[in-house]
PDB file of N, CA and C in Angstrom:
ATOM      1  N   UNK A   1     -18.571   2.303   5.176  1.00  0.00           N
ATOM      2  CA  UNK A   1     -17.639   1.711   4.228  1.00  0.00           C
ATOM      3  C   UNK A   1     -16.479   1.101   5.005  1.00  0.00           C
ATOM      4  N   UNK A   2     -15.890  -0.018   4.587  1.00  0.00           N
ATOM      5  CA  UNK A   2     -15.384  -0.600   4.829  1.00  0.00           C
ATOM      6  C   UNK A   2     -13.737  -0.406   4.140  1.00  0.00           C
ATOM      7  N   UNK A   3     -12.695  -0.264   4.394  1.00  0.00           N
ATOM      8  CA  UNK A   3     -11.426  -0.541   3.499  1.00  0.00           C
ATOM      9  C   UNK A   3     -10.139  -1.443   4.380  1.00  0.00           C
ATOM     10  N   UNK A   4      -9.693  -1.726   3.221  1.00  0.00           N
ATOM     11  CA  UNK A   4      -8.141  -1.901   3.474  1.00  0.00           C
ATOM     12  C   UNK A   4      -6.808  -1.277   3.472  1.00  0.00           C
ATOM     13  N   UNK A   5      -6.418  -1.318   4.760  1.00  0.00           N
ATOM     14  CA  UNK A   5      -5.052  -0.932   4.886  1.00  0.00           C
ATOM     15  C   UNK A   5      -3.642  -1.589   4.287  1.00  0.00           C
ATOM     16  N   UNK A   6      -2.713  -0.523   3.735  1.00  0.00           N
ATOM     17  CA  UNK A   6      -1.912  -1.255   2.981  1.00  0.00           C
ATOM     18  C   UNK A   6      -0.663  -0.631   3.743  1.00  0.00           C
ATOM     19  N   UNK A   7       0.338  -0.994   4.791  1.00  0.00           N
ATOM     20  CA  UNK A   7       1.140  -0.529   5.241  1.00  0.00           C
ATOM     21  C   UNK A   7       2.267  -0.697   4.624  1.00  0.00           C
ATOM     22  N   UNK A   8       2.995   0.482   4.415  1.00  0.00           N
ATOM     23  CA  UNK A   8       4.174   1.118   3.048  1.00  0.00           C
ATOM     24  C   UNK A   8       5.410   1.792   3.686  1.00  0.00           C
ATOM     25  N   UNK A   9       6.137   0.978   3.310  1.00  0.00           N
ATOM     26  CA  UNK A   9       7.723   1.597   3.578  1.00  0.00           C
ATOM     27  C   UNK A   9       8.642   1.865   2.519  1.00  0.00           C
ATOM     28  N   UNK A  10       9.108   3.099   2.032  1.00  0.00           N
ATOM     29  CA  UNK A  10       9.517   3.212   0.691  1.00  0.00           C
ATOM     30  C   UNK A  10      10.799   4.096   1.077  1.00  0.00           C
ATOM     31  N   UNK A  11      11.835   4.122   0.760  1.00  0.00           N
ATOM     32  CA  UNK A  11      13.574   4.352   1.027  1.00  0.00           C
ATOM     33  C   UNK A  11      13.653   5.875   0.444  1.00  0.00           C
ATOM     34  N   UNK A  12      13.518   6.687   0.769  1.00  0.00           N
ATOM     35  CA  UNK A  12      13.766   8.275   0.338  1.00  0.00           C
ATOM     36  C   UNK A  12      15.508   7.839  -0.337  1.00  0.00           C
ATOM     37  N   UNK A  13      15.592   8.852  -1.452  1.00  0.00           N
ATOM     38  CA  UNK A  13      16.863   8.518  -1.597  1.00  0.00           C
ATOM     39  C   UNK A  13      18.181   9.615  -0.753  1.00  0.00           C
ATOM     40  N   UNK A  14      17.540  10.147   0.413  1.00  0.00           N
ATOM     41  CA  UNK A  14      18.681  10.906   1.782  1.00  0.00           C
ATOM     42  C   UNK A  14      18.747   9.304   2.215  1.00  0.00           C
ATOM     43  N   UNK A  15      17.849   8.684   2.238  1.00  0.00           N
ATOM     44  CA  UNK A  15      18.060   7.329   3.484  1.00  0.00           C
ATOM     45  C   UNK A  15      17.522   7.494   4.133  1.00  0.00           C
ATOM     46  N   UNK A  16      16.215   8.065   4.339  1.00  0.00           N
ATOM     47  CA  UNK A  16      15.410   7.897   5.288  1.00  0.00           C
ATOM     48  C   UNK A  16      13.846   7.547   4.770  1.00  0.00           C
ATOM     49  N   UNK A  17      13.535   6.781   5.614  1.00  0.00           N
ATOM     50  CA  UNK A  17      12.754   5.906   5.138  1.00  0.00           C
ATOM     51  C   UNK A  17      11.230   6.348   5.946  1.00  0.00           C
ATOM     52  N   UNK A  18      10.310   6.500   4.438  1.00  0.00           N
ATOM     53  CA  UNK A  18       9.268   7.078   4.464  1.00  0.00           C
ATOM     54  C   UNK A  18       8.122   5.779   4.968  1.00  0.00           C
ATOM     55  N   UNK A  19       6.930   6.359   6.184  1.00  0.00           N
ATOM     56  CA  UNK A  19       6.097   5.136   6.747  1.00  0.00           C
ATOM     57  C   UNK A  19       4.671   5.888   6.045  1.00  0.00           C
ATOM     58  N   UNK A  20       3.887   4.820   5.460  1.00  0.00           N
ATOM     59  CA  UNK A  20       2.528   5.868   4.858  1.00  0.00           C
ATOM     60  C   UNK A  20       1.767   4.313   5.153  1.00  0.00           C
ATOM     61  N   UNK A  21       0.291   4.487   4.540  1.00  0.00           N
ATOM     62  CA  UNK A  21      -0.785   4.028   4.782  1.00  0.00           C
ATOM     63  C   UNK A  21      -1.483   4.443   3.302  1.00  0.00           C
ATOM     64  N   UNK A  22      -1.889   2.687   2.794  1.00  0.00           N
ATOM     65  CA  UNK A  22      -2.207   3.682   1.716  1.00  0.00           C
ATOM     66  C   UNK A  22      -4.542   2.628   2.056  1.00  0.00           C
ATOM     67  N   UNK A  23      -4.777   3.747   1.511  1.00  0.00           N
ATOM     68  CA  UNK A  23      -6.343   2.691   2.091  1.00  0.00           C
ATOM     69  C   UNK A  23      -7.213   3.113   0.979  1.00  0.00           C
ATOM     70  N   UNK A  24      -7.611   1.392   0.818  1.00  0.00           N
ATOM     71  CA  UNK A  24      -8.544   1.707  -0.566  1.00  0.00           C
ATOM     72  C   UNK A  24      -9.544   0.847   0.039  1.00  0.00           C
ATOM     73  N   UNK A  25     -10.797   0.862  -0.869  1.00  0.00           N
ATOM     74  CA  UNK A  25     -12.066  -0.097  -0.160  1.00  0.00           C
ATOM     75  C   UNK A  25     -11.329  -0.989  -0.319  1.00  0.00           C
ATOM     76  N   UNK A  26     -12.241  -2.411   0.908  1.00  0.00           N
ATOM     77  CA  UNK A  26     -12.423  -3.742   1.038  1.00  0.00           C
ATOM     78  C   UNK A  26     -12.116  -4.099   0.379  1.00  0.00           C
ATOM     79  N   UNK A  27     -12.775  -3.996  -1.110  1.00  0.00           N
ATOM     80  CA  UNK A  27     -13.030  -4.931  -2.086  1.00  0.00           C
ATOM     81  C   UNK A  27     -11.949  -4.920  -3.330  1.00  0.00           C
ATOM     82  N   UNK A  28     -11.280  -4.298  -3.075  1.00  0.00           N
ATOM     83  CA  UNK A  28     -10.197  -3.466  -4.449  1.00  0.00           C
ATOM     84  C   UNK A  28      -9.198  -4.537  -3.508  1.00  0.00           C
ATOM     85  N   UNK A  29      -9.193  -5.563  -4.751  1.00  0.00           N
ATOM     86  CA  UNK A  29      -7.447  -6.912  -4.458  1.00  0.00           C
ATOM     87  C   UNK A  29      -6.786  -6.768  -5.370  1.00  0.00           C
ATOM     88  N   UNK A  30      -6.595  -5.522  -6.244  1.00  0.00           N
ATOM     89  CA  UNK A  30      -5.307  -5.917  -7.500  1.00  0.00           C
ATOM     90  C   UNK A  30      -4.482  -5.381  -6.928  1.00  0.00           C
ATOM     91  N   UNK A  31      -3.436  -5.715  -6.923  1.00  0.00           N
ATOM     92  CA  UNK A  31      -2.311  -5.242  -6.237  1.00  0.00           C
ATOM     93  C   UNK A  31      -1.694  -4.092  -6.867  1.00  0.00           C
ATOM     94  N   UNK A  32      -1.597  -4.079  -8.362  1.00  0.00           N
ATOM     95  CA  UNK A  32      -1.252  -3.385  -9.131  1.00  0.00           C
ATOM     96  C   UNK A  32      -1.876  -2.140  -9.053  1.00  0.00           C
ATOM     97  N   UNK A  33      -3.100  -2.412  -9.126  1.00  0.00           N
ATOM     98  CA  UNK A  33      -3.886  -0.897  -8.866  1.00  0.00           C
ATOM     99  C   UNK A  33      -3.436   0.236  -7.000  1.00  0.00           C
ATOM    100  N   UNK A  34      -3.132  -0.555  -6.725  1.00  0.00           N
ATOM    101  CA  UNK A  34      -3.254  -0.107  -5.316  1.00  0.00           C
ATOM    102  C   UNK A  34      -1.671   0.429  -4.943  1.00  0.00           C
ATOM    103  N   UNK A  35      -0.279  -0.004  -5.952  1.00  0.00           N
ATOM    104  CA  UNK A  35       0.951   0.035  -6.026  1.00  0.00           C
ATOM    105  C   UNK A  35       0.943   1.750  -6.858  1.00  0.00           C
ATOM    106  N   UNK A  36      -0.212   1.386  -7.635  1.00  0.00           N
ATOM    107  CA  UNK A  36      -0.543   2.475  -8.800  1.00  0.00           C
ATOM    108  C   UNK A  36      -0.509   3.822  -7.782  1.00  0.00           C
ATOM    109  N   UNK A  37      -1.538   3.843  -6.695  1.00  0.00           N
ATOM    110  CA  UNK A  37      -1.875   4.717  -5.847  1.00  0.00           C
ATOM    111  C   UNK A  37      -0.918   5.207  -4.908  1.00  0.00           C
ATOM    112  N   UNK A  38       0.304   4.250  -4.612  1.00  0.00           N
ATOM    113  CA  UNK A  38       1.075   4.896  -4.154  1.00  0.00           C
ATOM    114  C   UNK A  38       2.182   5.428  -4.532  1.00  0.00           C
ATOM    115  N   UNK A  39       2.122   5.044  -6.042  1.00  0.00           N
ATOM    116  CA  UNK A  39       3.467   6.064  -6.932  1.00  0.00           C
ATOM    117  C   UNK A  39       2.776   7.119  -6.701  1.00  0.00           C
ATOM    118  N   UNK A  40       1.398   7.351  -7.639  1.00  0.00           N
ATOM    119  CA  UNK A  40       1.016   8.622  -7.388  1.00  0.00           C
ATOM    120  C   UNK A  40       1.368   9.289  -6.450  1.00  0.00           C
ATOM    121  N   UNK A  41       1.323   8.693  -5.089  1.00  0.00           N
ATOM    122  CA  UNK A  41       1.537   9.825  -4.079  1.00  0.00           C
ATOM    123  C   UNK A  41       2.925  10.352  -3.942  1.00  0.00           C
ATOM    124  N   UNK A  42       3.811   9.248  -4.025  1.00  0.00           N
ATOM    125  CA  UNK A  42       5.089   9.722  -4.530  1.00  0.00           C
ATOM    126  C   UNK A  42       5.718  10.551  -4.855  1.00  0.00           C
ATOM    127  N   UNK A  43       5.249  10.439  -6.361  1.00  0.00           N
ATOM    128  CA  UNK A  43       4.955  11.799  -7.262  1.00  0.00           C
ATOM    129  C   UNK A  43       4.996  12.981  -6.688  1.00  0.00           C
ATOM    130  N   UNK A  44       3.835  13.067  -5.779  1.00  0.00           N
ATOM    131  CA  UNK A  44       3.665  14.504  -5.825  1.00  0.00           C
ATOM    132  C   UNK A  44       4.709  14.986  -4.433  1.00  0.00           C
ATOM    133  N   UNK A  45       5.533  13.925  -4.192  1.00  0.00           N
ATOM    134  CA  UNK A  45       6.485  14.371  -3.019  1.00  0.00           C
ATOM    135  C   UNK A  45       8.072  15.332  -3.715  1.00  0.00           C
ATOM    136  N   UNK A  46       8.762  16.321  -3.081  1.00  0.00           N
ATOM    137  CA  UNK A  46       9.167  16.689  -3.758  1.00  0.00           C
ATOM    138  C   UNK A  46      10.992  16.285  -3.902  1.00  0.00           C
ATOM    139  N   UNK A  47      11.148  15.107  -2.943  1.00  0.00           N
ATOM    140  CA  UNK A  47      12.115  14.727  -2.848  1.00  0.00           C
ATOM    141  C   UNK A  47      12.047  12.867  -3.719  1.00  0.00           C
ATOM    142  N   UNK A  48      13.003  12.198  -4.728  1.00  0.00           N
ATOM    143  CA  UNK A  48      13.031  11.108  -5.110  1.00  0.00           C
ATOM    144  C   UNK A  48      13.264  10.150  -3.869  1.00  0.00           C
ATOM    145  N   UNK A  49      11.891   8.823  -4.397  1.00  0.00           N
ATOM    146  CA  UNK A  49      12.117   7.690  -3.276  1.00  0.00           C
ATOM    147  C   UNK A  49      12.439   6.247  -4.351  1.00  0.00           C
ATOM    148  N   UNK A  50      12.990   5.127  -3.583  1.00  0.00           N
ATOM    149  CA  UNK A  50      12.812   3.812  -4.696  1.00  0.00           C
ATOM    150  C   UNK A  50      11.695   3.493  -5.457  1.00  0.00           C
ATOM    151  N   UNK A  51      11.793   2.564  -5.500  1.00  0.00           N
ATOM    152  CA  UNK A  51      10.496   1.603  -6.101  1.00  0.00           C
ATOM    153  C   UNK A  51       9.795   1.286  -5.044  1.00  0.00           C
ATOM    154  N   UNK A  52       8.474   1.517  -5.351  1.00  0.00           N
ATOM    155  CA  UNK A  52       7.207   0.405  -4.519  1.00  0.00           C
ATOM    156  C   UNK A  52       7.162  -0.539  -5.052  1.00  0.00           C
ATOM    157  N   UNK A  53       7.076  -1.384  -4.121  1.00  0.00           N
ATOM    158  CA  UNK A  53       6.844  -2.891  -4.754  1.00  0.00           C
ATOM    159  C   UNK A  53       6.167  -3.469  -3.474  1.00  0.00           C
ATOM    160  N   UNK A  54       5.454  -4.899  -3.998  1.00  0.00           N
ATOM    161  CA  UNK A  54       4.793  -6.021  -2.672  1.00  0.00           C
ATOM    162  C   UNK A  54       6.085  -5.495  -1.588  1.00  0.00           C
ATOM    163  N   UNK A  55       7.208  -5.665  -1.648  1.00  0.00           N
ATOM    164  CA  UNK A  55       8.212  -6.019  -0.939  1.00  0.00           C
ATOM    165  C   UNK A  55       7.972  -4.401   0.287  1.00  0.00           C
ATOM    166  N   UNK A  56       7.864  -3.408  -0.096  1.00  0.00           N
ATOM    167  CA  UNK A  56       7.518  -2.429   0.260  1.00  0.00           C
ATOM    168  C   UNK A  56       6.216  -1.735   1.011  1.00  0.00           C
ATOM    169  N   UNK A  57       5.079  -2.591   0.580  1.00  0.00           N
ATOM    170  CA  UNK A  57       4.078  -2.311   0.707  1.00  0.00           C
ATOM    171  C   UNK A  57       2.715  -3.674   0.782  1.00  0.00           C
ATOM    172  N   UNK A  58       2.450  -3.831   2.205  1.00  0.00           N
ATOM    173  CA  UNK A  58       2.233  -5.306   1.850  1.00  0.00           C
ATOM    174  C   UNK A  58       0.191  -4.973   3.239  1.00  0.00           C
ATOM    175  N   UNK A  59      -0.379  -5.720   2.676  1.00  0.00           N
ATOM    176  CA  UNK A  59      -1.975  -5.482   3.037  1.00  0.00           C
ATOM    177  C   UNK A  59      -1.905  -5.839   4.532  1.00  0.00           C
ATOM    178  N   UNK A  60      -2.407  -5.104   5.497  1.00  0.00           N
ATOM    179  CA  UNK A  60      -2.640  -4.967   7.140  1.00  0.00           C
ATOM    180  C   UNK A  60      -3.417  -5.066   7.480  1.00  0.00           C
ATOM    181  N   UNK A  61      -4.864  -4.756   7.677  1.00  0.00           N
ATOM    182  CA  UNK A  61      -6.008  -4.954   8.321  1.00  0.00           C
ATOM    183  C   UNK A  61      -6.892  -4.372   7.851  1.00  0.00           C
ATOM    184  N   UNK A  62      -8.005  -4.641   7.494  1.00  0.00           N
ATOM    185  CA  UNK A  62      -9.714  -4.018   7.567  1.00  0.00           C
ATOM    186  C   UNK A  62     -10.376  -3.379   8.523  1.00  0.00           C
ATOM    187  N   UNK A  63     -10.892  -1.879   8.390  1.00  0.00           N
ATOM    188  CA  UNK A  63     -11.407  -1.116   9.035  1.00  0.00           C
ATOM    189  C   UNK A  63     -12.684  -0.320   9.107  1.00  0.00           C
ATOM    190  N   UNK A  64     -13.442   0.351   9.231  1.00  0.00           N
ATOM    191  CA  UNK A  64     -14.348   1.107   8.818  1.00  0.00           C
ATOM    192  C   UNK A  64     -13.576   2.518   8.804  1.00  0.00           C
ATOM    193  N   UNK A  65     -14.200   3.460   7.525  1.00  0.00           N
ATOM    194  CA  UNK A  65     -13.344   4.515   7.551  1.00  0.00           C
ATOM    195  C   UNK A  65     -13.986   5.691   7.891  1.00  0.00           C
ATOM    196  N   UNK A  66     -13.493   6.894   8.332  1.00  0.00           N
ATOM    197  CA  UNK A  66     -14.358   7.556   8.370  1.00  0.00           C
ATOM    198  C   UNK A  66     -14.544   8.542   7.246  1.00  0.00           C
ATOM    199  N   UNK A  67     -15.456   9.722   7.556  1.00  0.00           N
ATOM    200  CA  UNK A  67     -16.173  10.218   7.060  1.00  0.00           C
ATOM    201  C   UNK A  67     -15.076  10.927   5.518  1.00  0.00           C
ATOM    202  N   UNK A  68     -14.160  11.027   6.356  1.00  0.00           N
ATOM    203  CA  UNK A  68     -12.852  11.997   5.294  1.00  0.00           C
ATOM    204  C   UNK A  68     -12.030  11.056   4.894  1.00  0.00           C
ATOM    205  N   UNK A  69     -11.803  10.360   5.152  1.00  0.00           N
ATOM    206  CA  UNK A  69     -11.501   8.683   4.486  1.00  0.00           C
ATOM    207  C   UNK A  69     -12.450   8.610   2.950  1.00  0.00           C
ATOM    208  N   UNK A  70     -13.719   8.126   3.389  1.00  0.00           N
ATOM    209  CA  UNK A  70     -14.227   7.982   2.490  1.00  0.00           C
ATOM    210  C   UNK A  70     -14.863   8.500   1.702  1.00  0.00           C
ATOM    211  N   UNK A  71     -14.486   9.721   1.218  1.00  0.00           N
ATOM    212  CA  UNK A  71     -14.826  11.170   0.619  1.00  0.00           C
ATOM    213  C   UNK A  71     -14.388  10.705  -0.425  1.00  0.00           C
ATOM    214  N   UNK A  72     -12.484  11.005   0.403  1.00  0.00           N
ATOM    215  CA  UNK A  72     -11.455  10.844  -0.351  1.00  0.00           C
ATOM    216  C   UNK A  72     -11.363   9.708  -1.475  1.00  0.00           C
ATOM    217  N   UNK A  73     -11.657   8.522  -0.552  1.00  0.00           N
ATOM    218  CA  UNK A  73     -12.044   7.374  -1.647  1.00  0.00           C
ATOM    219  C   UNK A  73     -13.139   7.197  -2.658  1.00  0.00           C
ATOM    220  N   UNK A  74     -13.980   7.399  -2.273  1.00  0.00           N
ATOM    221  CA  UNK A  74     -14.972   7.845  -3.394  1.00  0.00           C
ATOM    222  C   UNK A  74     -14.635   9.113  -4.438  1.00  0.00           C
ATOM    223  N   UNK A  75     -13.741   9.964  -4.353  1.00  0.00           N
ATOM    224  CA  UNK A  75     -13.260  10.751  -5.337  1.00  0.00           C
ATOM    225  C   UNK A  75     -11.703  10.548  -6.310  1.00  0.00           C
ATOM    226  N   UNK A  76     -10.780   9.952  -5.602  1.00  0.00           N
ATOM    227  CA  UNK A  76      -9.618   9.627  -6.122  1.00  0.00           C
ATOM    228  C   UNK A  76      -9.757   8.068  -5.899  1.00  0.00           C
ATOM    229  N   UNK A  77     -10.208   7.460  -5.076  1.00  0.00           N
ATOM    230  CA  UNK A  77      -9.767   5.806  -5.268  1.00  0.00           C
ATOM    231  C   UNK A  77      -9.162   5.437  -3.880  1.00  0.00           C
ATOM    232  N   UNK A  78      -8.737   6.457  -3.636  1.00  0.00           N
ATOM    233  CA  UNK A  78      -8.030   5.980  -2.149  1.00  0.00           C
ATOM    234  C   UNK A  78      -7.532   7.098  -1.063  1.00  0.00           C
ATOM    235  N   UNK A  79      -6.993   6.646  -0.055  1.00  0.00           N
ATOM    236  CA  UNK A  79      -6.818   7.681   0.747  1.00  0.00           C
ATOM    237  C   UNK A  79      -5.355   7.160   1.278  1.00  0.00           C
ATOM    238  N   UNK A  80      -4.433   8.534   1.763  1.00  0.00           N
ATOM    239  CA  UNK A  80      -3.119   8.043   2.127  1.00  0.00           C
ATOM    240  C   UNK A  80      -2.806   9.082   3.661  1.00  0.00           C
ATOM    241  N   UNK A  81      -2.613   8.228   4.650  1.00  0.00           N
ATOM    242  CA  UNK A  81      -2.055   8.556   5.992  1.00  0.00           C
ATOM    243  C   UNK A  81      -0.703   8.583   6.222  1.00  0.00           C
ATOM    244  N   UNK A  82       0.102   9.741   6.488  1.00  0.00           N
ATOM    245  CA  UNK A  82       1.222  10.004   6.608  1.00  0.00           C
ATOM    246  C   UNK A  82       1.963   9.510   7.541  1.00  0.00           C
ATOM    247  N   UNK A  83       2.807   8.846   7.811  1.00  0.00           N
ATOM    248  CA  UNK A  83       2.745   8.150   9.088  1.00  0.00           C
ATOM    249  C   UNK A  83       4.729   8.969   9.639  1.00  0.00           C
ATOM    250  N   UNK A  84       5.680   8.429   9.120  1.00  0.00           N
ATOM    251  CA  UNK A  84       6.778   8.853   9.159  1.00  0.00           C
ATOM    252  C   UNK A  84       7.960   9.308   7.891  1.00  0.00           C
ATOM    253  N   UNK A  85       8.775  10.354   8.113  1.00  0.00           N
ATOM    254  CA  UNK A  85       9.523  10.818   7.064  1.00  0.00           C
ATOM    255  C   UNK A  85       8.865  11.008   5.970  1.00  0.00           C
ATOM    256  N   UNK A  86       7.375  11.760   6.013  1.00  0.00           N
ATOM    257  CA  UNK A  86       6.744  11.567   4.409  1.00  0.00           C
ATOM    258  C   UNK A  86       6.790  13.195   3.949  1.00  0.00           C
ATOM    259  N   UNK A  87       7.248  14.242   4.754  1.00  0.00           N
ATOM    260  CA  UNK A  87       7.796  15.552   3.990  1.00  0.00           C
ATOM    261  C   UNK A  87       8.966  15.971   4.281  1.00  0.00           C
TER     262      UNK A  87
END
């Protein structure tokens, strides 16, 4: 399987600014849906961040994923890589 990377920068409201990865298949281009996936993750953080928006979160490169990648995606829709300030 194949997906896309969506590299995401979203403003914690301390001011520090959270780096994530959000990766859904190839083929998934609504933007909306994929903005969708990263409130969710949001959500379940336990500190408030801004808004996601394009401006925030904008499409990076195509990859093959692996095995726990695409578990994940095949069960929720997508998969999210923690990159900086994300607990």
């Amino acid at each position: 399987m194949y997906i896309s990377v969506w590299d995401t920068y979203v403003q914690r409201q301390d001011g520090k600014v959270m780096h994530f990865d959000i990766l859904v298949p190839q083929d998934l281009k609504d933007t909306s849906k994929i903005f969708a996936f990263g409130k969710d993750y949001l959500k379940s953080k336990p500190f408030a961040t801004r808004e996601l928006t394009s401006k925030e979160c904008q499409f990076c490169h195509i990859e093959k994923a692996s095995e726990e990648v695409e578990v994940s995606i095949n069960s929720k829709g997508y998969f999210i890589i923690e990159m900086q300030n994300c607990n």
